[in-house]
Every structure is written in C-alpha cells, then in structure tokens.
N, C-alpha and C. Protein backbone atom coordinates (compact mmCIF):
# COMPACT_ATOMS: atom_id res chain seq x y z
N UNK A 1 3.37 -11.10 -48.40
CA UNK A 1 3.71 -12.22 -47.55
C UNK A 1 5.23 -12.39 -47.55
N UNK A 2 5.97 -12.67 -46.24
CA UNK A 2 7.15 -13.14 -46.15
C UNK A 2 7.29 -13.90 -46.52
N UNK A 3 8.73 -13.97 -47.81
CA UNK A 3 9.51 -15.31 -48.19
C UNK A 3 9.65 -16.48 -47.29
N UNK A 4 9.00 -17.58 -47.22
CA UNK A 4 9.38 -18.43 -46.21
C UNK A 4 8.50 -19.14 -45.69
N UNK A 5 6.95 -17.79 -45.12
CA UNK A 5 6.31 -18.15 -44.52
C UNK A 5 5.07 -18.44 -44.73
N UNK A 6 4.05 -19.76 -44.27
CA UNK A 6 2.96 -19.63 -44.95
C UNK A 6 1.73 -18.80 -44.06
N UNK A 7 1.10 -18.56 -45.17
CA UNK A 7 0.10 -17.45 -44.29
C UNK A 7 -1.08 -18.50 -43.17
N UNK A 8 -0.73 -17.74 -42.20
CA UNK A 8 -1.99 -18.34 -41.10
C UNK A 8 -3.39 -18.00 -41.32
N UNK A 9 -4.34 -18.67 -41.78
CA UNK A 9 -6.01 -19.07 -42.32
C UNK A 9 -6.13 -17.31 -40.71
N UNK A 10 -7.37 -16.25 -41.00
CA UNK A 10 -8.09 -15.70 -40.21
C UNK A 10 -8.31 -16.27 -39.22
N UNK A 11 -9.17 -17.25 -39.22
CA UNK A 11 -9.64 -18.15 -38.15
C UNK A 11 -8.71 -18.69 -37.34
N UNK A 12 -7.56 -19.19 -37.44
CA UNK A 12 -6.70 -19.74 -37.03
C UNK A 12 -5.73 -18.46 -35.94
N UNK A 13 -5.74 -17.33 -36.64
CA UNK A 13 -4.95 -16.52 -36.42
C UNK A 13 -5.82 -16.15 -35.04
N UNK A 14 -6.94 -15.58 -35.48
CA UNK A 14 -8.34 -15.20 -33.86
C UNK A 14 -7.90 -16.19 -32.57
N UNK A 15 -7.91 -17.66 -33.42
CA UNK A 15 -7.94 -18.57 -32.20
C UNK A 15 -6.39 -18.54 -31.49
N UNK A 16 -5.20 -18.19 -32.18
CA UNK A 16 -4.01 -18.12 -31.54
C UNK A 16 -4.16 -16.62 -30.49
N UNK A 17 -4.55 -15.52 -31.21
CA UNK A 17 -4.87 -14.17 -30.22
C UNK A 17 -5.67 -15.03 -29.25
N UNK A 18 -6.74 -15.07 -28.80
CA UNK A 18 -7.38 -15.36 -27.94
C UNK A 18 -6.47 -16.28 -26.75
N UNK A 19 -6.06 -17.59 -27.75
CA UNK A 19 -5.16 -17.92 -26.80
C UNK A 19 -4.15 -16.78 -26.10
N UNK A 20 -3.43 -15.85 -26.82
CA UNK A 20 -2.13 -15.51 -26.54
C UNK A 20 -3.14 -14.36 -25.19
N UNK A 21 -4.40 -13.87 -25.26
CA UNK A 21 -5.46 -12.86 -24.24
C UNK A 21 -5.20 -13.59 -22.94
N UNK A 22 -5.83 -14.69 -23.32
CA UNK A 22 -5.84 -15.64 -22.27
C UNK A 22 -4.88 -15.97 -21.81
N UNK A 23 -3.26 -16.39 -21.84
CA UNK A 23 -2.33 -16.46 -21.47
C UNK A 23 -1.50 -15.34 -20.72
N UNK A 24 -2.19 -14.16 -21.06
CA UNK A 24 -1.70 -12.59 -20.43
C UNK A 24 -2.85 -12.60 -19.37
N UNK A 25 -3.90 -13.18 -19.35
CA UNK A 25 -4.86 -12.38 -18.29
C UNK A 25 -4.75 -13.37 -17.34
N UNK A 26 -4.23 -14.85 -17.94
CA UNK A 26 -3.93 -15.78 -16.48
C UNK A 26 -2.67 -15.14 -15.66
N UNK A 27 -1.47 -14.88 -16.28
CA UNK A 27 -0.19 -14.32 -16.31
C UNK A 27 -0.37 -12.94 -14.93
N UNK A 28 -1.68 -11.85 -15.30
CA UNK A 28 -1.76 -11.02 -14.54
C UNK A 28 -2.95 -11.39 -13.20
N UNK A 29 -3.30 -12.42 -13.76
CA UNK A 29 -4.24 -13.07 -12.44
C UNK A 29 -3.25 -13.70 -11.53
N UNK A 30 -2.49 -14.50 -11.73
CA UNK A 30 -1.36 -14.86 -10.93
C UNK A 30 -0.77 -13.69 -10.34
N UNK A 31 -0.43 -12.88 -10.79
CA UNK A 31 0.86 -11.63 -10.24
C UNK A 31 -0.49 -11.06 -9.41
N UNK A 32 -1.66 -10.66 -9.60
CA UNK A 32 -2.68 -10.21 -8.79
C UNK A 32 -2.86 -10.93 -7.40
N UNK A 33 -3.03 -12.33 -7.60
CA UNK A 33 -3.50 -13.47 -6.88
C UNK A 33 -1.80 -13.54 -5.25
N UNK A 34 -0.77 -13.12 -6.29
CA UNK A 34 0.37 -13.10 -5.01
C UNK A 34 0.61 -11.48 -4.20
N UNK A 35 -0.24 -10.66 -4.91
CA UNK A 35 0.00 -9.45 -4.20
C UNK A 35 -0.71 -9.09 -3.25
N UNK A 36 -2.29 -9.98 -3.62
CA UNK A 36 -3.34 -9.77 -2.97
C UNK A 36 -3.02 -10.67 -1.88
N UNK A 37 -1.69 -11.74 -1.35
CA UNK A 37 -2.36 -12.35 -0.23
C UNK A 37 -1.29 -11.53 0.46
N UNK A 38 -0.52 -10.28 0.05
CA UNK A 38 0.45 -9.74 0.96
C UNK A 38 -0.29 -8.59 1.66
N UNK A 39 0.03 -8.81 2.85
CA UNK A 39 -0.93 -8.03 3.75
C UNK A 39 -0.57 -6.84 4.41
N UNK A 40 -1.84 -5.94 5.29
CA UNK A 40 -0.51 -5.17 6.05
C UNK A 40 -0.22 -5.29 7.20
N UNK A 41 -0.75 -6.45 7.23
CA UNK A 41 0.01 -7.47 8.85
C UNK A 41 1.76 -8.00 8.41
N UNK A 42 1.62 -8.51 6.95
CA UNK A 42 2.77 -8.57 6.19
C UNK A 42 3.92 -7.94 6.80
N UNK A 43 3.22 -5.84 5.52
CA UNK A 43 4.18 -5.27 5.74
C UNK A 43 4.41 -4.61 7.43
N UNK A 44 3.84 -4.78 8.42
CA UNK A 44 3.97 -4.12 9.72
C UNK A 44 5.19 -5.53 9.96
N UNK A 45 5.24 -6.60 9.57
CA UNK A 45 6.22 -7.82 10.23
C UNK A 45 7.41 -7.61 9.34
N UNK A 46 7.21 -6.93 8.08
CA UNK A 46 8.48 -6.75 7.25
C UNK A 46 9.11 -5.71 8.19
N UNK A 47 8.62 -4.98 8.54
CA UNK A 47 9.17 -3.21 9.09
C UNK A 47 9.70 -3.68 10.18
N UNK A 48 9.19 -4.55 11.02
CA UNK A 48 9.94 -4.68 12.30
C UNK A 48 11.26 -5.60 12.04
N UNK A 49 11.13 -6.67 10.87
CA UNK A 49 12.50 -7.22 10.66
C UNK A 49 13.47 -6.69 10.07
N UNK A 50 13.34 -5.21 9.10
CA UNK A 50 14.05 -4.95 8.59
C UNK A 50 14.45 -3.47 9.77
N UNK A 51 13.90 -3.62 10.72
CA UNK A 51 13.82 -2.36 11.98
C UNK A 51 15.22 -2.67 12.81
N UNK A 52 15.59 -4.08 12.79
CA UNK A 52 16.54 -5.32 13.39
C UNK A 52 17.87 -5.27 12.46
N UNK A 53 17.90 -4.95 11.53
CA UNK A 53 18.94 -5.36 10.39
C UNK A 53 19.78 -3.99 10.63
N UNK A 54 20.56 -3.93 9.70
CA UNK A 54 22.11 -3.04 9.60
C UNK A 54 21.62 -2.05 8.93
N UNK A 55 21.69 -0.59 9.05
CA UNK A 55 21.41 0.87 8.53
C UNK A 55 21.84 0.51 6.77
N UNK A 56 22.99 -0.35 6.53
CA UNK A 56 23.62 -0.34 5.44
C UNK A 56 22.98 -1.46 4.41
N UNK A 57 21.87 -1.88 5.01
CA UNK A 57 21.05 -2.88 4.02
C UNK A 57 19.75 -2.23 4.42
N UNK A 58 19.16 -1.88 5.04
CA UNK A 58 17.46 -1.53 5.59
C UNK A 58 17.33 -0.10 5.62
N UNK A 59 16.57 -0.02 4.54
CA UNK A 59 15.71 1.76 4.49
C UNK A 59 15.17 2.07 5.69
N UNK A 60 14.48 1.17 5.99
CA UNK A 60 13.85 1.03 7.56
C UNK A 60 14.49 1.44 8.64
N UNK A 61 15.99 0.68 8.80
CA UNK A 61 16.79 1.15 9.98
C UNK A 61 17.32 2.34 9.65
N UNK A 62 17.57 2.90 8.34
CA UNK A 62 18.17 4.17 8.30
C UNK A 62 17.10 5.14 8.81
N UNK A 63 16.13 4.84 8.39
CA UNK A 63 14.89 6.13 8.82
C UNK A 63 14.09 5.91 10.26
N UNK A 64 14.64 4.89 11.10
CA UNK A 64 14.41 4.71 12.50
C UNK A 64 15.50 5.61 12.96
N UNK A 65 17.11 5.25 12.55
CA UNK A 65 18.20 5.93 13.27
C UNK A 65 17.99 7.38 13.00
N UNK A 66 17.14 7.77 12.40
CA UNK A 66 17.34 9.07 11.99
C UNK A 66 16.37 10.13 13.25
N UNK A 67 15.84 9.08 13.80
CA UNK A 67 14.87 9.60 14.63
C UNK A 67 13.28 9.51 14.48
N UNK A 68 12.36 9.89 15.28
CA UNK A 68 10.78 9.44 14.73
C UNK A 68 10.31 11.08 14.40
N UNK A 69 11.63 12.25 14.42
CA UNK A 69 10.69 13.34 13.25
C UNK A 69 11.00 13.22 12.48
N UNK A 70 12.27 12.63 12.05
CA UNK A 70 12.36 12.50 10.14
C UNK A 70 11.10 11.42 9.81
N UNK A 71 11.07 10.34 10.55
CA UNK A 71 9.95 9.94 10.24
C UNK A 71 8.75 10.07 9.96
N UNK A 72 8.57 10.42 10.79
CA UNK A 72 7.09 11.60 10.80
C UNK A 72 7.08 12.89 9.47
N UNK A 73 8.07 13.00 9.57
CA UNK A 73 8.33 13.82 8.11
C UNK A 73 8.02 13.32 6.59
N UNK A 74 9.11 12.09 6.65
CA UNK A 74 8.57 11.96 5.27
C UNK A 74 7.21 11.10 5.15
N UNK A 75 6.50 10.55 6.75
CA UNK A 75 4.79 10.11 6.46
C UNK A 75 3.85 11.30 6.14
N UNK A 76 4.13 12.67 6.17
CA UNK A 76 3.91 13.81 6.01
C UNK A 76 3.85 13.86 4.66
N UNK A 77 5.26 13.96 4.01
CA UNK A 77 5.32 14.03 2.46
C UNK A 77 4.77 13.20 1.87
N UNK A 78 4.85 11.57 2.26
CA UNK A 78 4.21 10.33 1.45
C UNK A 78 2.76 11.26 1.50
N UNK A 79 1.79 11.63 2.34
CA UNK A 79 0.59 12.18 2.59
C UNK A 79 0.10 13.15 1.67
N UNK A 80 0.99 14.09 1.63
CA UNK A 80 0.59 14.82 0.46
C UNK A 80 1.01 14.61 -1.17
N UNK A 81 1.92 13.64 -1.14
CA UNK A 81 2.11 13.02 -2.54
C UNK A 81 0.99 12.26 -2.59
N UNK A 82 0.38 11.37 -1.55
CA UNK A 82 -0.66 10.67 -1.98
C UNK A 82 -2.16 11.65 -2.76
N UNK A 83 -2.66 12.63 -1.38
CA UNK A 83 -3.47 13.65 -1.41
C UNK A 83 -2.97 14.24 -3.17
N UNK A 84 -2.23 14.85 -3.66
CA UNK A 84 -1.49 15.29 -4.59
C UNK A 84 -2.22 14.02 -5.94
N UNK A 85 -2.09 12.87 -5.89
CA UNK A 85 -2.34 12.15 -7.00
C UNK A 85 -3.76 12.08 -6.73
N UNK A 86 -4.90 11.70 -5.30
CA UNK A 86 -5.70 11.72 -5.89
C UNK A 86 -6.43 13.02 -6.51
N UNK A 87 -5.91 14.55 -6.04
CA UNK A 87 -6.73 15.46 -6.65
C UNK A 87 -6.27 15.45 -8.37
N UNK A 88 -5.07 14.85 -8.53
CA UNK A 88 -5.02 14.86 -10.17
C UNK A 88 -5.77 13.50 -10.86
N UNK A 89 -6.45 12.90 -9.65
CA UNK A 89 -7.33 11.60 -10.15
C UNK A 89 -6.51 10.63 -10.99
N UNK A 90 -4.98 10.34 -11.02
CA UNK A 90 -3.79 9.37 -11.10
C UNK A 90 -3.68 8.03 -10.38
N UNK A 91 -4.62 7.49 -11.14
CA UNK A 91 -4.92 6.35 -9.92
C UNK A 91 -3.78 5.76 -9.61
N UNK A 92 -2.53 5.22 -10.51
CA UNK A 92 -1.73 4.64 -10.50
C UNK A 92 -0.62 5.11 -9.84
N UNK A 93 -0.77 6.82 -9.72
CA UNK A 93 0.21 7.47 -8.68
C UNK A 93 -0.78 6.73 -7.48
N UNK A 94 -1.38 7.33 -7.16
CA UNK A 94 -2.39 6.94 -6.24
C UNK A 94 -2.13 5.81 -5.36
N UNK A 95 -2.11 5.00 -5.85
CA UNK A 95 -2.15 3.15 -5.58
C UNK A 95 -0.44 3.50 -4.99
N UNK A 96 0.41 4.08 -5.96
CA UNK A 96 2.48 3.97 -5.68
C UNK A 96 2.14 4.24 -4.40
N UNK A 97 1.41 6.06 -3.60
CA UNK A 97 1.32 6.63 -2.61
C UNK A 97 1.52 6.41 -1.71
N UNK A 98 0.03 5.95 -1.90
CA UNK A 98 -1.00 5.57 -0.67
C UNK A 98 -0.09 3.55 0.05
N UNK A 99 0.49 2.87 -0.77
CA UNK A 99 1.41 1.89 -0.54
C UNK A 99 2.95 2.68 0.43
N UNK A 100 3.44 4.21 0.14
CA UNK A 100 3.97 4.53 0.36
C UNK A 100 3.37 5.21 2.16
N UNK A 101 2.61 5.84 1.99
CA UNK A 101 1.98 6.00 3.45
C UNK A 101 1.35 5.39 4.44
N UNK A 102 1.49 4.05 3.77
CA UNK A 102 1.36 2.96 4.52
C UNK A 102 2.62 2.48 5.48
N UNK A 103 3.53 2.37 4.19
CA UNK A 103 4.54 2.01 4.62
C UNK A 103 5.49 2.71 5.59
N UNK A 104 5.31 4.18 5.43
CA UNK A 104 5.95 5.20 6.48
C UNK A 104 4.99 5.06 7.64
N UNK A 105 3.53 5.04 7.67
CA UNK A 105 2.81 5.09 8.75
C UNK A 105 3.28 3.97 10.01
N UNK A 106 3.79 2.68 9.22
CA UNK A 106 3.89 1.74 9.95
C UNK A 106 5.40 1.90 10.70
N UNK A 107 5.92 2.67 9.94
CA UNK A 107 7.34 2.93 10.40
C UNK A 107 7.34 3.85 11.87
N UNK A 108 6.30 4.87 11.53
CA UNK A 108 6.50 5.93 12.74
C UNK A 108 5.75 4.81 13.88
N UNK A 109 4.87 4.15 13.41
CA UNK A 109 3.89 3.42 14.85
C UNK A 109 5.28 2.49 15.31
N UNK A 110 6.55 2.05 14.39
CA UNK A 110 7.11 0.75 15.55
C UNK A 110 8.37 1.54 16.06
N UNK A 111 8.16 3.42 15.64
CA UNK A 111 9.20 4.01 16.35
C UNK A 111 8.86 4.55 17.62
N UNK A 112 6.93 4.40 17.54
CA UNK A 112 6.51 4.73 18.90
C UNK A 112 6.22 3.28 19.68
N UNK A 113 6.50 2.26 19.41
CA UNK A 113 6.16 0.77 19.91
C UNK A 113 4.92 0.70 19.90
N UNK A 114 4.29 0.97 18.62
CA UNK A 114 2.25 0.86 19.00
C UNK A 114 2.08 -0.35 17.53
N UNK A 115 1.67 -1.06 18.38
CA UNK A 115 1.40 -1.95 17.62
C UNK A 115 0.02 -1.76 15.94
N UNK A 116 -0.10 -2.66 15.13
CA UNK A 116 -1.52 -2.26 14.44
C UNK A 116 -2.51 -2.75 15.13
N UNK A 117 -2.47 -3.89 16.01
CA UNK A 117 -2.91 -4.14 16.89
C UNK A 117 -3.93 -3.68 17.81
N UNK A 118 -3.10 -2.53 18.29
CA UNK A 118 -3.56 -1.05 19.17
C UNK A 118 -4.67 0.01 18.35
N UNK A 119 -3.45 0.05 16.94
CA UNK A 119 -4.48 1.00 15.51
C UNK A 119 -6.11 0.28 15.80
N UNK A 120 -6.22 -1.27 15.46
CA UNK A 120 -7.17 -1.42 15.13
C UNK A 120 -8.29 -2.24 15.81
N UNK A 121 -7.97 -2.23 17.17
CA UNK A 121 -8.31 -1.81 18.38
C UNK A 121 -9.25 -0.42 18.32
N UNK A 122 -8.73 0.30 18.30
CA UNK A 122 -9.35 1.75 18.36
C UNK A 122 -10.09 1.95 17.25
N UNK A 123 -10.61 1.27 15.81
CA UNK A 123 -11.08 1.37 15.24
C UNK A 123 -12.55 0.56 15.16
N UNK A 124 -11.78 -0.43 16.02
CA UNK A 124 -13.30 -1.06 16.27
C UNK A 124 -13.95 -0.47 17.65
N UNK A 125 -12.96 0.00 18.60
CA UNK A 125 -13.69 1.03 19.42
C UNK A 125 -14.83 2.32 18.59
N UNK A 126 -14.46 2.79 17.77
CA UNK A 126 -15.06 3.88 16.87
C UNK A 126 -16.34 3.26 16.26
N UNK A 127 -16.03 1.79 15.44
CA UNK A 127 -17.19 1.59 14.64
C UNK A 127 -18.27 1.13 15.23
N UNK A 128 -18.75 1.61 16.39
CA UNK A 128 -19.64 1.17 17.10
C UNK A 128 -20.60 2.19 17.50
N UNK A 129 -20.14 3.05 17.05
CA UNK A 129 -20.90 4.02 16.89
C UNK A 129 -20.86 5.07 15.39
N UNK A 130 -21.88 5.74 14.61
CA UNK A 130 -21.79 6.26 13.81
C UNK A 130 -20.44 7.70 13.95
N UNK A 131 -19.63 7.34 12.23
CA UNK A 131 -18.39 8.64 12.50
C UNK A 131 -18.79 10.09 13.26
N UNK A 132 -20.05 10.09 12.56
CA UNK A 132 -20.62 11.72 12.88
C UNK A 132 -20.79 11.77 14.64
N UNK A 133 -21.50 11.03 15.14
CA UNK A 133 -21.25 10.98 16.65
C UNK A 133 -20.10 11.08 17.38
N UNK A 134 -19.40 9.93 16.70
CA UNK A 134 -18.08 9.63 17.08
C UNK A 134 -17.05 11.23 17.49
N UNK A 135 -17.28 11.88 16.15
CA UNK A 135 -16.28 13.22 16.06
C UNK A 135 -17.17 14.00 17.06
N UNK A 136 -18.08 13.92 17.29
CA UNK A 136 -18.99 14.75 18.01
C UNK A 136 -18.97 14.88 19.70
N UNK A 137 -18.49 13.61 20.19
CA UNK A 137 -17.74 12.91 21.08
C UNK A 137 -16.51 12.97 21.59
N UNK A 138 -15.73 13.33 20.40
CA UNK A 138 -14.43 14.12 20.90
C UNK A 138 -14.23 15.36 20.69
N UNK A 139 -14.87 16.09 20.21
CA UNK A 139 -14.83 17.25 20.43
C UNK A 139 -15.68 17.92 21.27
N UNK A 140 -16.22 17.31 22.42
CA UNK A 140 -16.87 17.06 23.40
C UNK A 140 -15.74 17.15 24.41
N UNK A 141 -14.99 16.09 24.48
CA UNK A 141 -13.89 15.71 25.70
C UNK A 141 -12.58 16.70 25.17
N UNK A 142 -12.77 17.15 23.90
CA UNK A 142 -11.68 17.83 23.46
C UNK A 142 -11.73 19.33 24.67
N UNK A 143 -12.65 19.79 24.50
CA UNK A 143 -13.58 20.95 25.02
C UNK A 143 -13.11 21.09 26.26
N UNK A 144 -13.91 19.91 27.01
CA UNK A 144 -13.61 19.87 28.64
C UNK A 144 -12.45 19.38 28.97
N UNK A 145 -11.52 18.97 28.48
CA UNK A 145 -9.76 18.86 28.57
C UNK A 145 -9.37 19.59 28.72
C-alpha cells in the first residue's frame, strides 16, 4: 500500500469501476448519438458549401478545380481502398473508406450538377422491381441500343 493512502474496501472499488464503465459508455453514446444525426444529405450540403469557398481553404474546391477526371480518379482509388479493407475484413479501415467514397462520390455528382436527389430517385425507380429483373432489363435495352 502507498504511503498516504487508505486502501479502498473491494466493494467500494467494483462500485467506483462500474461507475467509471458507465461514464465511458454514456461518453461514447453521446459521440455516437452526434454522428449518427450527420447525414448524407449533411455531407452532399457540406460539399456544395465548401464547392463555393477558396481552393486555399476547401479540399473540395481544390479537387473540383482540378477537373471531374481527377475526380473521378481518386472516387476510383477511395473504391478500391474501400474494396481493399473489406477483403482484409478491417472493419475500421472499412467504415475510414467507404466514408471516403462517399465523400468523393458526392464530389464527382456536384461536378456533374446531379443532385442525390436524382441518385435516389433512380433507386426508388429500381426498387420496384426485384435487382435480378431489374439487371435483366438493362441488359435487355443495353442489347437493343
């Protein structure tokens, strides 16, 4: 025992851990609770304001000015860095990625002016019928094109 200090009873000690569990799992419920209400309606409204700003503050405007194939480029690379973590089953790369090919995806759609809007539009066009049809359907019109 440290000079000084008196020893904390077992029982006493359990009930301070528990507290100190509980104080970390509220701690990461909060940080959960503010990430979860950021959306990707969010980030598509972040991209277009930071699309507006100065090359010399916005990642965004640098990789708009650069053109929509560098863009398209590095939504390419984000793609296979994502693809890349899940075949090493890295969830946590995974999660960085796939946040990352989001974020480029949304970049190339406001360098073509297409809204998510439009994206998801066309997705509820699709879910109205089963995928397997669906692909079956365009490679149908693919054909006769």
């Amino acid at each position: 025992m440290e000079p000084g200090r008196k020893d904390v009873p077992l029982k006493e000690r359990a009930t301070e851990g528990r507290a100190t569990e509980r104080l970390a799992s509220e701690s990461l419920a909060t940080e959960r609770l503010a990430t979860e209400s950021f959306t990707i309606r969010d980030l598509e409204r972040r991209v277009q304001a930071r699309a507006s700003e100065s090359a010399a503050v916005s990642y965004t405007r640098k990789l708009l000015d650069r053109g929509v194939d560098h863009c398209a480029k590095k939504l390419g690379e984000e793609a296979v860095e994502a693809a890349i973590a899940a075949v090493a089953e890295d969830r946590q790369a995974l999660v960085r990625e796939a946040a990352d090919v989001l974020y480029h995806l949304l970049v190339v759609l406001h360098a073509r002016g297409i809204s998510l809007d439009e994206v998801e539009a066309e997705l509820g066009a699709r879910s109205r019928q089963s995928g397997l049809d669906e692909k079956a359907a365009r490679k149908k019109t693919e054909k006769s094109g």
